[in-house]
Protein backbone atom coordinates (compact mmCIF):
# COMPACT_ATOMS: atom_id res chain seq x y z
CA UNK A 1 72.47 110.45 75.90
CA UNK A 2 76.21 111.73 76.11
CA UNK A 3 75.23 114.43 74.28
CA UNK A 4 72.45 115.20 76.87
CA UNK A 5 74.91 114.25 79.62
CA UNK A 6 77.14 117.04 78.15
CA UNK A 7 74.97 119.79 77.76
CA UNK A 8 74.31 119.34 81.13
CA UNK A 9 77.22 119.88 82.67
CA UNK A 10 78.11 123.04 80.32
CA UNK A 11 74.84 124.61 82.03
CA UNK A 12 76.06 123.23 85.44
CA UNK A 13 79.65 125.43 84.79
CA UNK A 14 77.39 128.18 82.62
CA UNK A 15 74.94 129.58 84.35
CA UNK A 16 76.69 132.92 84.85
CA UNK A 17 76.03 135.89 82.99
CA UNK A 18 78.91 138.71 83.09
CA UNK A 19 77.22 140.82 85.76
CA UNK A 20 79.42 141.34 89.10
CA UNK A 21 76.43 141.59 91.59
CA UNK A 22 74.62 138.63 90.40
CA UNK A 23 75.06 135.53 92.40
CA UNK A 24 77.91 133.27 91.45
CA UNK A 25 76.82 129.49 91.16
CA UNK A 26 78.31 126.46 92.72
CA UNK A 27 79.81 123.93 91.07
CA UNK A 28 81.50 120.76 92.88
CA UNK A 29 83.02 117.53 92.20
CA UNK A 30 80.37 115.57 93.75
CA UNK A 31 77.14 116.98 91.75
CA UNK A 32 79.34 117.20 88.62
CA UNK A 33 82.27 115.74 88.27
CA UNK A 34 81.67 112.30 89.82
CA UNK A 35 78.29 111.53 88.51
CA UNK A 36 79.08 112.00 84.90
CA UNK A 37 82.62 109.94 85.75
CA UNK A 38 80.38 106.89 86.91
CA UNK A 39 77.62 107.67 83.74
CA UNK A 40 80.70 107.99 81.39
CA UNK A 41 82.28 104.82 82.96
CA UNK A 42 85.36 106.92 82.91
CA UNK A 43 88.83 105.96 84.51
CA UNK A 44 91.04 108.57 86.28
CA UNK A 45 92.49 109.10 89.47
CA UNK A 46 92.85 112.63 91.81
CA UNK A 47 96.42 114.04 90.91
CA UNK A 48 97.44 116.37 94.14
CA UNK A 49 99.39 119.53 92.69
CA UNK A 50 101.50 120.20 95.76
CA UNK A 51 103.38 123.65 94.60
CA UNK A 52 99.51 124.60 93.58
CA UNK A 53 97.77 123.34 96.93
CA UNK A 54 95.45 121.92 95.02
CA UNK A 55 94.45 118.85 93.33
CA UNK A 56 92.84 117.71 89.61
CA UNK A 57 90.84 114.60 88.65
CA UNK A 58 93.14 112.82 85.88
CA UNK A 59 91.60 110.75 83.10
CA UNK A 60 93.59 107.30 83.38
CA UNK A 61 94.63 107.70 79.71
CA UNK A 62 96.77 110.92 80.83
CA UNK A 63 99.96 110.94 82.61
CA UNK A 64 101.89 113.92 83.78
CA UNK A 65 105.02 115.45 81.18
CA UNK A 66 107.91 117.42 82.83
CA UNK A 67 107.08 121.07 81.57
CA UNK A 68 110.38 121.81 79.66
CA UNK A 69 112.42 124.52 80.92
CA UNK A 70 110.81 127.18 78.02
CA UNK A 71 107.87 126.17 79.50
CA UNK A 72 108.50 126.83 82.93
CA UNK A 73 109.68 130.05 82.07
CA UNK A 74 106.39 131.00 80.55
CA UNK A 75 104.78 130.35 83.22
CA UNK A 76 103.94 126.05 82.85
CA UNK A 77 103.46 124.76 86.02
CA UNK A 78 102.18 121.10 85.17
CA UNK A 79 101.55 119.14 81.89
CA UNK A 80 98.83 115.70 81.25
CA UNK A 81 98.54 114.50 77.79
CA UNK A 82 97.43 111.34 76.17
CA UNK A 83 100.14 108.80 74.65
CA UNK A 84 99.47 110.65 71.06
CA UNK A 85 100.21 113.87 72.49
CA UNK A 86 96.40 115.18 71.07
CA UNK A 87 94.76 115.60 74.60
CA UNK A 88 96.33 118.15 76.83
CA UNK A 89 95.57 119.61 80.53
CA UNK A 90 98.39 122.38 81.08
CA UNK A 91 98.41 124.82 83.96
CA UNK A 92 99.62 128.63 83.83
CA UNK A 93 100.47 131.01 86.04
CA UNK A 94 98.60 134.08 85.38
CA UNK A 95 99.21 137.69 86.72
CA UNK A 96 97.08 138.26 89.50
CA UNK A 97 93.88 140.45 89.36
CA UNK A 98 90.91 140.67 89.90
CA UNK A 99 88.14 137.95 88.53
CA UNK A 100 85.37 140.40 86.92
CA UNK A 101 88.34 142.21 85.33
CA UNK A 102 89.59 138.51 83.97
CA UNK A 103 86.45 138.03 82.55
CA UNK A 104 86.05 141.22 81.15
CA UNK A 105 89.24 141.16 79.69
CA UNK A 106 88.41 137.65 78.24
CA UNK A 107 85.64 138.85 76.43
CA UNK A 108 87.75 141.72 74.93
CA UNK A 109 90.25 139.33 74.12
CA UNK A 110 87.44 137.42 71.79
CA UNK A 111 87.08 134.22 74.06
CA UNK A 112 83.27 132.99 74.58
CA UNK A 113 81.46 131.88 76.75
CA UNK A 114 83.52 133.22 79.67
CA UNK A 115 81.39 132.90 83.62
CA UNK A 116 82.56 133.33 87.33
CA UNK A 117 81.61 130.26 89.31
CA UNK A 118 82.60 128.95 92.43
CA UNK A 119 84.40 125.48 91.71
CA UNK A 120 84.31 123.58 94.96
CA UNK A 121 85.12 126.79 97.17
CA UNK A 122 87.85 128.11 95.12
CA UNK A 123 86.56 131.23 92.78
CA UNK A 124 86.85 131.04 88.89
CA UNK A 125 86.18 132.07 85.28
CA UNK A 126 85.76 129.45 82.83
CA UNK A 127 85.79 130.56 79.11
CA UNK A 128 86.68 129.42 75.23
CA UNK A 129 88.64 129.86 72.15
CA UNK A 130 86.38 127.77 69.96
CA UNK A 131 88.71 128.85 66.70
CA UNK A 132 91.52 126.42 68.47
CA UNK A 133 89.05 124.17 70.74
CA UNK A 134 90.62 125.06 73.94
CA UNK A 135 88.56 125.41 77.17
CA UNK A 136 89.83 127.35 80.08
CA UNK A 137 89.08 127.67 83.69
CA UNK A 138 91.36 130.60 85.40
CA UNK A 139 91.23 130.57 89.44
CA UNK A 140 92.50 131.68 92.33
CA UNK A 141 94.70 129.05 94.08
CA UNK A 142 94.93 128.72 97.96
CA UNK A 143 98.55 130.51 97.75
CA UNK A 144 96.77 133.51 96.16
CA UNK A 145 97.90 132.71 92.38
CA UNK A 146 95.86 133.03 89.64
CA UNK A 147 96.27 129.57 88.11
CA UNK A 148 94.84 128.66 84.28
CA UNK A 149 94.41 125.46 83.45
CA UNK A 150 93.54 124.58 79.87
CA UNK A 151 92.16 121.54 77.97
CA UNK A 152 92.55 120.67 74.51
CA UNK A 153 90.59 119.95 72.59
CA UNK A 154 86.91 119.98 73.23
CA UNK A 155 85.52 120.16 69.59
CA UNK A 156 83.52 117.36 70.55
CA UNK A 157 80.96 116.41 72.94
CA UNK A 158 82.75 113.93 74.52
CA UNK A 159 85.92 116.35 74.79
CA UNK A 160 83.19 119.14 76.21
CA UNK A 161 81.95 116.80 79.16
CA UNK A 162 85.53 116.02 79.83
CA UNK A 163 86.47 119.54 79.92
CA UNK A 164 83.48 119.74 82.49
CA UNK A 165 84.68 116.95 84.78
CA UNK A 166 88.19 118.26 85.24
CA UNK A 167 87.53 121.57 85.55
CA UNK A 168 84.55 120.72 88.09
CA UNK A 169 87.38 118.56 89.92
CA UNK A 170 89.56 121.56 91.29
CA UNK A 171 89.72 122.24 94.74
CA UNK A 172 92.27 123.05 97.68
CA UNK A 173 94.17 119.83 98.31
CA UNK A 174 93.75 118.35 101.39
């Protein structure tokens, strides 16, 4: 069933090929997120990310870690990790362009997988680097940014559906 559960959401957040003029699908909290949070039985909590203007569902077993100051000045906005240190949610400031060019320039890169969706009004691509199980959802914050967030790992299927969740949690904070 959680495997089910996870596949899923992957085609909820994949249904995207890379072609600009195709139609971008919609993914929000409330058909993704939240139903496979309550099917899960998952804990977690909505973390508002005020320099961001936007805010992130949490699992409860991750609390937030003061980006260091190296990793400010690469760009770290905010850090969540479990108490081993093994499950990480990091956000990035990217330089700003244009989303088709992101994704193209993902695929070039080697990253798979990578899809422009619309994550509860806010405009994305979500992509992978299976060689280090990281997922990655890159949008367009409400100050104009482009924002990464990443989530590691997801070499499982429960780490896969979580990746889902958070990244379907995103949106403008009210």
């Amino acid at each position: 069933m959680k495997k089910f559960l996870a596949l899923m959401m992957l085609a909820c957040i994949a249904l995207l090929p890379l072609v600009s003029n195709a139609e971008v699908p919609v993914v929000t909290w409330d058909a993704v997120g939240a139903p496979a949070v309550e099917s899960l039985g998952l804990e977690g909590e909505f973390k508002t990310l005020p320099e961001l203007g936007l805010a992130i569902w949490v699992p409860g077993t991750m609390n937030y870690i003061e980006p260091t100051a190296d990793q400010a000045a690469e760009g770290a906005y905010v850090i969540f990790a479990d108490e081993d240190c093994t499950l990480f949610i990091t956000a990035l400031h990217q330089d700003g362009m244009t989303l088709d060019a992101f994704a193209e320039g993902a695929v070039a890169a080697g990253y798979t997988d990578a899809e422009i969706v619309n994550v509860n009004g806010l405009y994305a691509v979500t992509y992978k680097d299976d060689e280090h199980s990281i997922g990655f959802i890159t949008l367009v914050d409400t100050n104009s940014n482009m924002i990464t967030f990443n989530f590691s790992p997801i070499n499982t299927d429960l780490a896969q559906a979580g990746f889902s969740i958070i990244a379907s949690s995103l949106m403008p904070m009210e």
